[in-house]
C-alpha atoms as a PDB file:
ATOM      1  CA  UNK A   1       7.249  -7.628 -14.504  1.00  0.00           C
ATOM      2  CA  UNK A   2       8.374 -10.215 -11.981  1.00  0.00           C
ATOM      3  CA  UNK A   3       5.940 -12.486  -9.482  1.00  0.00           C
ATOM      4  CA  UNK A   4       7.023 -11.639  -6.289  1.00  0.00           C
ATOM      5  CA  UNK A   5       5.213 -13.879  -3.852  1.00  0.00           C
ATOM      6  CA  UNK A   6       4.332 -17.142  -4.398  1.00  0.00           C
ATOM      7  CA  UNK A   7       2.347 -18.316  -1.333  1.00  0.00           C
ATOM      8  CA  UNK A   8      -0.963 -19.464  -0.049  1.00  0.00           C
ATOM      9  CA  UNK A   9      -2.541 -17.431   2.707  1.00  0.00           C
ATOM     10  CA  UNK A  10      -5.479 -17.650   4.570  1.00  0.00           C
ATOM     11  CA  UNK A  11      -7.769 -14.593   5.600  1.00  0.00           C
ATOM     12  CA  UNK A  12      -8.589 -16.070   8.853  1.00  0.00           C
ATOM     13  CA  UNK A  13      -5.023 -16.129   9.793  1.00  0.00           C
ATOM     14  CA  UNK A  14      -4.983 -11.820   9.510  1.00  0.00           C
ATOM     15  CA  UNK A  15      -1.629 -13.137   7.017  1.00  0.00           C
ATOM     16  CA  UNK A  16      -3.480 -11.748   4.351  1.00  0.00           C
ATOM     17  CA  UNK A  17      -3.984  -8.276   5.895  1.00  0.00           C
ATOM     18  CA  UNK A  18      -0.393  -8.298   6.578  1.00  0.00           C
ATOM     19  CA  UNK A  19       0.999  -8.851   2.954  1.00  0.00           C
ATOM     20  CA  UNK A  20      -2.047  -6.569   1.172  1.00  0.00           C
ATOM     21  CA  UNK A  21      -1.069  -3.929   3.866  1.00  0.00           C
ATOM     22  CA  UNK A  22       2.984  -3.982   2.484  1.00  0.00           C
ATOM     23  CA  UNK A  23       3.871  -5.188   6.466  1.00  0.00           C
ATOM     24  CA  UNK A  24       5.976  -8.457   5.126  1.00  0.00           C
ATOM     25  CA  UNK A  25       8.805  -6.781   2.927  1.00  0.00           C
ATOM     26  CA  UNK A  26       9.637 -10.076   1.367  1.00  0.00           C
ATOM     27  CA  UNK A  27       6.074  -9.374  -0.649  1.00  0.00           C
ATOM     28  CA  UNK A  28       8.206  -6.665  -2.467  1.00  0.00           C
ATOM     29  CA  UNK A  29      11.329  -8.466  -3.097  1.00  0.00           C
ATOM     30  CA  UNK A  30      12.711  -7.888  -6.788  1.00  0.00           C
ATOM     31  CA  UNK A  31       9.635  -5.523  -7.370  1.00  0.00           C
ATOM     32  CA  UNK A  32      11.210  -2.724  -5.274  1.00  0.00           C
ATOM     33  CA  UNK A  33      12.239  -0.730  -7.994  1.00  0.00           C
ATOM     34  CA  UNK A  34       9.327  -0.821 -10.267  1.00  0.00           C
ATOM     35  CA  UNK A  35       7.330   0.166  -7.176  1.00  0.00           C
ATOM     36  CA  UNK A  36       4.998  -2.753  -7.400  1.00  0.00           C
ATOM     37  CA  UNK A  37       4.004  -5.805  -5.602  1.00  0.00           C
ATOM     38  CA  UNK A  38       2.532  -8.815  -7.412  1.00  0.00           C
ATOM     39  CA  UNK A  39       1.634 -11.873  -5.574  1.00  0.00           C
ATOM     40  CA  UNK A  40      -0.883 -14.969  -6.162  1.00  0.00           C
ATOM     41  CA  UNK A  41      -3.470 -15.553  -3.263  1.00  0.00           C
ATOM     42  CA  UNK A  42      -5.515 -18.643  -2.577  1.00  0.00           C
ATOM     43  CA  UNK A  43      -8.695 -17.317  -0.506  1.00  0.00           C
ATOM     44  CA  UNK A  44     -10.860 -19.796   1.361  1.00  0.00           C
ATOM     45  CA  UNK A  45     -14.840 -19.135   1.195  1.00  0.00           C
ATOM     46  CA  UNK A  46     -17.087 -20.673   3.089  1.00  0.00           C
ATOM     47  CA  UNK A  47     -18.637 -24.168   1.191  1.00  0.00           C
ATOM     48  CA  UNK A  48     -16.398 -23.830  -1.728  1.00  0.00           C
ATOM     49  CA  UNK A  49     -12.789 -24.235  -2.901  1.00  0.00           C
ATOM     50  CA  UNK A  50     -10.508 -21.883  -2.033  1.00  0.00           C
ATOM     51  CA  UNK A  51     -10.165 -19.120  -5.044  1.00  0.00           C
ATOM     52  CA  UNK A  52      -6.615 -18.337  -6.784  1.00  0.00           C
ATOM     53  CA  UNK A  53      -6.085 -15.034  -7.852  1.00  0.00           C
ATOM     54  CA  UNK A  54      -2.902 -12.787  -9.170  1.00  0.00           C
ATOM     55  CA  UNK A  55      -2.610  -9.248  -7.606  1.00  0.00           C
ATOM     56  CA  UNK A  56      -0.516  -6.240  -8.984  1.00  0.00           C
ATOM     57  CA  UNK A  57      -0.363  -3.399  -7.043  1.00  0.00           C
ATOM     58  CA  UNK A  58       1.871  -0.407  -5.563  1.00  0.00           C
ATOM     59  CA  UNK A  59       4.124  -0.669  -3.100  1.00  0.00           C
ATOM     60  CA  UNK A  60       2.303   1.741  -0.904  1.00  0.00           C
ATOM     61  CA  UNK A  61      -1.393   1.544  -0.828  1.00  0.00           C
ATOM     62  CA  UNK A  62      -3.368   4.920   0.243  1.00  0.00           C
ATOM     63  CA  UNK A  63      -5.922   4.584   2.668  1.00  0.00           C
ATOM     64  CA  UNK A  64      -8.270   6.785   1.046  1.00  0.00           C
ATOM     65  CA  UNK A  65      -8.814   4.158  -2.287  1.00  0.00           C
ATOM     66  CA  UNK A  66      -7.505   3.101  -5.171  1.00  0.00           C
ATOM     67  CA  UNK A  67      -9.411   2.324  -8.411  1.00  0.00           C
ATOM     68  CA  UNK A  68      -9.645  -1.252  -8.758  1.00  0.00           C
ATOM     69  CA  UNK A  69      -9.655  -3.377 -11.943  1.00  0.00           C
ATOM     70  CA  UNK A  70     -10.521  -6.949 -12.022  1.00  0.00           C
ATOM     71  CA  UNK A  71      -9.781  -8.599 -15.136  1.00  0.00           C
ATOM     72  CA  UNK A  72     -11.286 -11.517 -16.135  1.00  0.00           C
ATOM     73  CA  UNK A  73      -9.283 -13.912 -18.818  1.00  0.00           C
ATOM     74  CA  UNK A  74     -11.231 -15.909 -21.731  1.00  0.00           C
ATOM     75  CA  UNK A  75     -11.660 -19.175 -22.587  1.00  0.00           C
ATOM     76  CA  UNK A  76     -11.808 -21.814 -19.571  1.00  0.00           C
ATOM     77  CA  UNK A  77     -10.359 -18.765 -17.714  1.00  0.00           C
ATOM     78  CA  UNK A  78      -7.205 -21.514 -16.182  1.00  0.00           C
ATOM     79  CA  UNK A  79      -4.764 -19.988 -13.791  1.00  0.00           C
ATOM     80  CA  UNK A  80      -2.114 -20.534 -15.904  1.00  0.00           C
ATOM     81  CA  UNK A  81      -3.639 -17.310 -17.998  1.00  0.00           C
ATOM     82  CA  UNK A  82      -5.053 -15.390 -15.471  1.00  0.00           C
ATOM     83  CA  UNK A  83      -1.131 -15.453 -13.997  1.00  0.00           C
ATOM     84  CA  UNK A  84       0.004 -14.365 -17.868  1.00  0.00           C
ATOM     85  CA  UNK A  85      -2.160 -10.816 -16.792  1.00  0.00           C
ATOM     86  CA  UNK A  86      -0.083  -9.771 -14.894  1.00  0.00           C
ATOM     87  CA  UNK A  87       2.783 -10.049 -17.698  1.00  0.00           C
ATOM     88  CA  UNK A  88       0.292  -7.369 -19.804  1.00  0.00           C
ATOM     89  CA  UNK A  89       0.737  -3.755 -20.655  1.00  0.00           C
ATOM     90  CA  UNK A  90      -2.444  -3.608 -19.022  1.00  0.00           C
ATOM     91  CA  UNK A  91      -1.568  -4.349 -16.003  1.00  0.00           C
ATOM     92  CA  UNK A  92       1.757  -2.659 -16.035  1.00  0.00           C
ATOM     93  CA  UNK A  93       0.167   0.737 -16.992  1.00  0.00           C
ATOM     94  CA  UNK A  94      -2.764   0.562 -14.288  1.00  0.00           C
ATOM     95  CA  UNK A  95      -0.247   0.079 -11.481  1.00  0.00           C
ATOM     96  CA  UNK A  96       2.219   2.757 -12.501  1.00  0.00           C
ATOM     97  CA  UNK A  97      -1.165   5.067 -12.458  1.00  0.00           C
ATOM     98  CA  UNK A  98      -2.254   3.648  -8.794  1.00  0.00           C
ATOM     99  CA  UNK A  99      -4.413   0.850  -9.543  1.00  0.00           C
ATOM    100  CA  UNK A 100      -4.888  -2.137  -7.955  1.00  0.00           C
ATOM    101  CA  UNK A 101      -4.895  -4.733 -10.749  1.00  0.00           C
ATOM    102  CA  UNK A 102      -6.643  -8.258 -10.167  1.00  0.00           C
ATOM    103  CA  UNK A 103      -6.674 -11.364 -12.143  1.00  0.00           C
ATOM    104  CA  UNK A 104      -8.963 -14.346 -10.540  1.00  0.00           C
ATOM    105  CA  UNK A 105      -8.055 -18.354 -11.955  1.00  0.00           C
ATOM    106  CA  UNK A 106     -11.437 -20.459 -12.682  1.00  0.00           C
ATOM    107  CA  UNK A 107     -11.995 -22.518  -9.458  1.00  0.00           C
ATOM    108  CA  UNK A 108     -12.266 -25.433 -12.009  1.00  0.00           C
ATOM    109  CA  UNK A 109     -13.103 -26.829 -15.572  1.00  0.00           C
ATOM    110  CA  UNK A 110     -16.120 -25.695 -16.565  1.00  0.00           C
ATOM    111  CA  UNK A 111     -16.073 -23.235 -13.398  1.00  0.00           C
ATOM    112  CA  UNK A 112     -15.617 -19.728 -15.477  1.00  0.00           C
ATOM    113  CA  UNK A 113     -17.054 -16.608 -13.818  1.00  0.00           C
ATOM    114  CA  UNK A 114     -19.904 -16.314 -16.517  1.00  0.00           C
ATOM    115  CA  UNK A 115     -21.218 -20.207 -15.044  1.00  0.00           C
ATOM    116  CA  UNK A 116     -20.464 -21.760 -11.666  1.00  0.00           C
ATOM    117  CA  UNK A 117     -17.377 -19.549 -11.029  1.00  0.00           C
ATOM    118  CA  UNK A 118     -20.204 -16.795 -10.268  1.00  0.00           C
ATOM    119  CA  UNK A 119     -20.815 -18.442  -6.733  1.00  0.00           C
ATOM    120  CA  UNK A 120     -17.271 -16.813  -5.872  1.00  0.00           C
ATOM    121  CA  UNK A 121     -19.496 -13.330  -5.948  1.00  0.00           C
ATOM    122  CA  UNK A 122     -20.368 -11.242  -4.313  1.00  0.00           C
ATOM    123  CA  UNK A 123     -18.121 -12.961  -1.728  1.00  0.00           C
ATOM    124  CA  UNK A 124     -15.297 -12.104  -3.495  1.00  0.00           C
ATOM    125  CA  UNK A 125     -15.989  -8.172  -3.943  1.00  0.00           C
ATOM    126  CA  UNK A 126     -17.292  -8.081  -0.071  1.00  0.00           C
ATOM    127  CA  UNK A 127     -13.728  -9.603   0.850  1.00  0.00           C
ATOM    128  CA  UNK A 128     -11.451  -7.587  -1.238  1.00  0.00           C
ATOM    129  CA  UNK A 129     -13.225  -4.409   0.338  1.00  0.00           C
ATOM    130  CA  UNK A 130     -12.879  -5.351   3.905  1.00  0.00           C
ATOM    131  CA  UNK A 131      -9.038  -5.933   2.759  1.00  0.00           C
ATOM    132  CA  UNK A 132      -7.840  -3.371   0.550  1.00  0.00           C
ATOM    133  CA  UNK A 133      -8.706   0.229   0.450  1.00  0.00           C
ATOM    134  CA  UNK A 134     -10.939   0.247  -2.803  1.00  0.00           C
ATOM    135  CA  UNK A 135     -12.159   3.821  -3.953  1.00  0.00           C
ATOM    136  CA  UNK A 136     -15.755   3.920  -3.405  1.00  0.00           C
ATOM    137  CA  UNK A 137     -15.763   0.302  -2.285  1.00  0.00           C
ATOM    138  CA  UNK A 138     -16.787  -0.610  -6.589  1.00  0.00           C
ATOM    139  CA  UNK A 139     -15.128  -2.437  -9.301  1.00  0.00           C
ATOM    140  CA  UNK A 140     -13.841  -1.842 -12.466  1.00  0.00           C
ATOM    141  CA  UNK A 141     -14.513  -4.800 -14.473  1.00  0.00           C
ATOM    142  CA  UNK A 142     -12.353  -5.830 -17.920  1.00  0.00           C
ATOM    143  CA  UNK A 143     -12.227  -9.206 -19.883  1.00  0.00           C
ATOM    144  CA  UNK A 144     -11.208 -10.423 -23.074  1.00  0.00           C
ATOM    145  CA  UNK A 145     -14.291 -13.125 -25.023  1.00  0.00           C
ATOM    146  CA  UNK A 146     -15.281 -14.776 -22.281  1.00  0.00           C
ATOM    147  CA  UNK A 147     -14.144 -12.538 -19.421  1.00  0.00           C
ATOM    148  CA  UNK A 148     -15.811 -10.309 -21.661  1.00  0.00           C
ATOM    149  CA  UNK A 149     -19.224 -12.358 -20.992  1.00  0.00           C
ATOM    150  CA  UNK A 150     -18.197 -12.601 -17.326  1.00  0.00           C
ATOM    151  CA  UNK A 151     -17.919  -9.293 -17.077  1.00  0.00           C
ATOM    152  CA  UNK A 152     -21.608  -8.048 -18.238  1.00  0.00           C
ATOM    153  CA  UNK A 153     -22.922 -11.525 -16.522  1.00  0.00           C
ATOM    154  CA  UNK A 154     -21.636 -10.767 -12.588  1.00  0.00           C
ATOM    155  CA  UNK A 155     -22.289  -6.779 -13.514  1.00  0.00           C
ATOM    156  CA  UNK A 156     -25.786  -7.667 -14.269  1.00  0.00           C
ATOM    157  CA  UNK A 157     -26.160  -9.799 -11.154  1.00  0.00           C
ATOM    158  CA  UNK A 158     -24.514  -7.579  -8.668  1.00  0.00           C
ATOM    159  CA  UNK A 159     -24.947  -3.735 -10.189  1.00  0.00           C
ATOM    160  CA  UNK A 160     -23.980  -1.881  -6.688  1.00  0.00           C
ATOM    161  CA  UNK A 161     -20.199  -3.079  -6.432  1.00  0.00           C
ATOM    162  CA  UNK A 162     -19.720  -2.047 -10.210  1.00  0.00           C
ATOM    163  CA  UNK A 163     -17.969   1.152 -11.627  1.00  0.00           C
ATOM    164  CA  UNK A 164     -17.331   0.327 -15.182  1.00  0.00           C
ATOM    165  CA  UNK A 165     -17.189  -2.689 -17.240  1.00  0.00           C
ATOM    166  CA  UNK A 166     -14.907  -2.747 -20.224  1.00  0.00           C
ATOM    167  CA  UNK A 167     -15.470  -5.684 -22.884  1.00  0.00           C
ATOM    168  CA  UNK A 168     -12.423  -6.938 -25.602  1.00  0.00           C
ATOM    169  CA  UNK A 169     -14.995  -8.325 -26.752  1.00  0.00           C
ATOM    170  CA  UNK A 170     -18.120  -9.635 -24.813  1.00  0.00           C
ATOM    171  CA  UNK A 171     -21.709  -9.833 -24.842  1.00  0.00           C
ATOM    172  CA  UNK A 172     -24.568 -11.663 -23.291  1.00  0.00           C
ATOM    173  CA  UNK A 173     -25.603 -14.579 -24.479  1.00  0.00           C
ATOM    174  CA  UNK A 174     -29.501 -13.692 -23.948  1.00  0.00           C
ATOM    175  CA  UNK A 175     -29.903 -10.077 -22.911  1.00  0.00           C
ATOM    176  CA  UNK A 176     -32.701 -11.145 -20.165  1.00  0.00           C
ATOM    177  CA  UNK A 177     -35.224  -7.533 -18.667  1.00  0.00           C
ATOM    178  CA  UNK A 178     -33.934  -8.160 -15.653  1.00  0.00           C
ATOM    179  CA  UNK A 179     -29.368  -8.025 -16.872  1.00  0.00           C
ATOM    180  CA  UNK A 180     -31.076  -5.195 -19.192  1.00  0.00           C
ATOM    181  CA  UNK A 181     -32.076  -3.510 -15.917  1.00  0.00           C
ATOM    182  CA  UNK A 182     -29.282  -4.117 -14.143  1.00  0.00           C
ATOM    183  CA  UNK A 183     -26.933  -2.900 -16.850  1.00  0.00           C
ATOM    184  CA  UNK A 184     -28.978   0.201 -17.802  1.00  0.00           C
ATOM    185  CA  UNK A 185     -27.071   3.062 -15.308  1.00  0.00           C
ATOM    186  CA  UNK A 186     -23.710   1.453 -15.644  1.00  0.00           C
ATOM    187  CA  UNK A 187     -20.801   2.677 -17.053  1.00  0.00           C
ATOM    188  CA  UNK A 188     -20.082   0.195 -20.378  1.00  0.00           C
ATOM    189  CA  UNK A 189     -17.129   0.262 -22.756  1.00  0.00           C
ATOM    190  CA  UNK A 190     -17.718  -2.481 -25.543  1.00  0.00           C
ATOM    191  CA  UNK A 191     -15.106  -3.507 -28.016  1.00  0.00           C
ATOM    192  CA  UNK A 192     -15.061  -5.483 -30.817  1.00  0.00           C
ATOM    193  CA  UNK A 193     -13.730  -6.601 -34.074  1.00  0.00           C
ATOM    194  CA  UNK A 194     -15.571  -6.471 -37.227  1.00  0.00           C
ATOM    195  CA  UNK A 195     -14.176  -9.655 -38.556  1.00  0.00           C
ATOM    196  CA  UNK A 196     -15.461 -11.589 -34.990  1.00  0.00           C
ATOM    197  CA  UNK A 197     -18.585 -12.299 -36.353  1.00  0.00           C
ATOM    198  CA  UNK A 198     -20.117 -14.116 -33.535  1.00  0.00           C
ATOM    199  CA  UNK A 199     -19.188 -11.113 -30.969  1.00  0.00           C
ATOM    200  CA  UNK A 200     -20.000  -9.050 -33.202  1.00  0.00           C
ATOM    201  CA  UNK A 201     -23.662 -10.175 -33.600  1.00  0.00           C
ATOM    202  CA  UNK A 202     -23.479 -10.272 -29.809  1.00  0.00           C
ATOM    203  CA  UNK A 203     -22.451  -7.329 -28.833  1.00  0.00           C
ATOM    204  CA  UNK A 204     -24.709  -5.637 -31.506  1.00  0.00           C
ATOM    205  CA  UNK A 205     -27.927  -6.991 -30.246  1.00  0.00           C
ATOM    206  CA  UNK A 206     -26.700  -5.712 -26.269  1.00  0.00           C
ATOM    207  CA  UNK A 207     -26.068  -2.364 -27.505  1.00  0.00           C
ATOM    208  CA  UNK A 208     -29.998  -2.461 -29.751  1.00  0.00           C
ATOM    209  CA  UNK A 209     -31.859  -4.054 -26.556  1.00  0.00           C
ATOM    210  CA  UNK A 210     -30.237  -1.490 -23.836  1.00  0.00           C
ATOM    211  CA  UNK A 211     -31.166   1.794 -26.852  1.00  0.00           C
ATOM    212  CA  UNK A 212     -34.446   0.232 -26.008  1.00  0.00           C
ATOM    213  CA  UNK A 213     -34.143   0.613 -22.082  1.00  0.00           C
ATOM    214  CA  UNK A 214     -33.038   4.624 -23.633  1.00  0.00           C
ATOM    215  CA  UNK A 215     -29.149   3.852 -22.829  1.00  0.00           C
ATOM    216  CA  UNK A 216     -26.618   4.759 -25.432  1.00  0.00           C
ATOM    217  CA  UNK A 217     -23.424   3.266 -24.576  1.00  0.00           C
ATOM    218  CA  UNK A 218     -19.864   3.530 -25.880  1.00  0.00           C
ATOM    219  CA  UNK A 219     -19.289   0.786 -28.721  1.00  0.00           C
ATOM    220  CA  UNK A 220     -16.597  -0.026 -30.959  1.00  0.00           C
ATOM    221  CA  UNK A 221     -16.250  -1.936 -34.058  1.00  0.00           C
ATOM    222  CA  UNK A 222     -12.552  -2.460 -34.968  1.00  0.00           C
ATOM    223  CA  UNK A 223     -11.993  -2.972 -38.406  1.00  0.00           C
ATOM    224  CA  UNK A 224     -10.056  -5.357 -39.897  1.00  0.00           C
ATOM    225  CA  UNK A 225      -9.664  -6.598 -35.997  1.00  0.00           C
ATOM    226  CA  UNK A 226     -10.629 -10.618 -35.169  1.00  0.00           C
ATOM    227  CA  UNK A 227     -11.658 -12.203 -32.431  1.00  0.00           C
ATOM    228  CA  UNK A 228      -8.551 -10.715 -30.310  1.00  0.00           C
ATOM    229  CA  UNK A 229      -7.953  -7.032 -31.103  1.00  0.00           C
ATOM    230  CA  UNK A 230      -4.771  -6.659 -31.771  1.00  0.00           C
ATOM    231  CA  UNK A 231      -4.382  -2.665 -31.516  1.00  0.00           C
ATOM    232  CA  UNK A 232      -5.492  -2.663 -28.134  1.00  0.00           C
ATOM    233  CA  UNK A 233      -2.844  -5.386 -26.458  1.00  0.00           C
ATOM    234  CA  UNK A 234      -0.449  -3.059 -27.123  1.00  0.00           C
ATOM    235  CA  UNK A 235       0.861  -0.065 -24.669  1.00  0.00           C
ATOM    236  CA  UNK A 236      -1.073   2.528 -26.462  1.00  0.00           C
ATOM    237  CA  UNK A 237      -3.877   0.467 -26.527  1.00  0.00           C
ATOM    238  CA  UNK A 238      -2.901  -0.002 -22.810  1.00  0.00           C
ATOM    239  CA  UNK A 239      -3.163   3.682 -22.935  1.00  0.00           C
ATOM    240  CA  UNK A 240      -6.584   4.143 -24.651  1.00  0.00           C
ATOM    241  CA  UNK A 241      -8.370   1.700 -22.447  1.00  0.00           C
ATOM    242  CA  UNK A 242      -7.243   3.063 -18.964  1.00  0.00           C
ATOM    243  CA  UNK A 243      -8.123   6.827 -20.304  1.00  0.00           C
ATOM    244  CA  UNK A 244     -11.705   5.698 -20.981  1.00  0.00           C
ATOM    245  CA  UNK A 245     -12.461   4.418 -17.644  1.00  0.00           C
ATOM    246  CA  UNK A 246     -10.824   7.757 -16.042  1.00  0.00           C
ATOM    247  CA  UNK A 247     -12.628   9.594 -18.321  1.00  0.00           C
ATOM    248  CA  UNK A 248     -16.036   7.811 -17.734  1.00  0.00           C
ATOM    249  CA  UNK A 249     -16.545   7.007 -21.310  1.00  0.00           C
ATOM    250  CA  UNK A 250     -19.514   4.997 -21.321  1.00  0.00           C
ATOM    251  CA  UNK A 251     -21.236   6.207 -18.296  1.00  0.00           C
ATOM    252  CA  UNK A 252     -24.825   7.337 -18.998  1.00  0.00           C
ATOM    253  CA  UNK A 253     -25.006  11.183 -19.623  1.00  0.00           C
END
């Protein structure tokens, strides 16, 4: 998959608009035949720095929604690897099936979306709403360790622009009533490997405290798997992942 645009552009401009809407046709140059656009945006919000993050999506957007996937990277989420996203299976596979596919950068060190980086929300679901046509006007949040934690932390904090959260792995550091409460209806996907013993404790003691709040919610121990889970950075695993949310495994019954 190639990066297509390159620029920085400004909402209050309506340049934005333009390129998320497919009107400048240099968005789509050496994409045109995978029938995808991928660009990196820098949008401004109001008393902090302006936020980078990497879009894939198709060429032609549908004005009645797409499903929309924002992934979050782990450790100090940099923009370096939240631009390596859109490289992924992943991301390749949840375009070809009409996704919008969304990789946010840390605003800076020590800035991830599970700490400060969570200022950047809800501003940043209110914007992409008003800008793309995202089905129901919720999120499908996905991130690997710490993106993982990011996930479940802005989920907890902002429940009504969430459709799913999928974890490879995550947890929360201190599973809180209120995050418990938050969490309870959601749709959660948790994965982990058995020989990630730290995640593993973590995401062990999420899935115990929300049984207690009478949610049972889909959980996977991978064995043999470490910290990253190999078997699912693959296509199939690609694949798996994508069919889960579509299939609302680990929405409440």
């Amino acid at each position: 998959m190639h990066i297509a645009g390159m620029m920085k552009l400004l909402v209050a401009t309506g340049i934005l608009s333009l390129w998320l809407a497919g009107g400048i046709q240099a968005a789509a140059q050496d994409t045109e035949k995978k029938n995808e656009v991928v660009l990196r945006l820098e949008l401004p919000f109001p008393d902090l720095d302006a936020l980078t993050v990497f879009m894939a999506r198709p060429r032609q957007l549908d004005a009645r929604g797409h499903p929309v996937i924002i992934y979050f990277e782990g450790g100090g989420q940099e923009e370096k690897y939240a631009k390596n996203v859109m490289y992924s299976y992943f991301s390749r596979e949840a375009v070809r099936r009409g996704y919008i596919f969304i990789s946010p950068a840390a605003p800076c060190r020590r800035c991830t979306f599970s700490a400060k980086g969570d200022r950047y929300f809800p501003g940043l679901f209110e914007l992409l709403t008003k800008q793309l046509p995202v089905k129901d006007k919720k999120f499908h949040l996905m991130g690997y360790s710490n993106g993982g934690r990011s996930s479940l932390h802005l989920a907890s904090l902002h429940p009504k622009w969430i459709a799913s959260i999928t974890t490879l792995p995550g947890m929360l550091e201190e599973p809180r009533k209120e995050a418990l409460a938050a969490l309870t209806p959601l749709c959660i996907s948790m994965h982990v490997g058995r020989k990630d013993r730290r995640f593993l404790r973590g995401q062990r003691r999420l899935v115990r405290s929300l049984r207690k709040n009478g949610r049972e919610i889909h959980a996977v121990e991978h064995a043999k798997q470490n910290h990253w889970i190999e078997k699912l950075a693959t296509e199939r695993g690609a694949n798996r992942l994508l069919n889960d949310i579509e299939n609302g495994v680990g929405c409440p019954q």
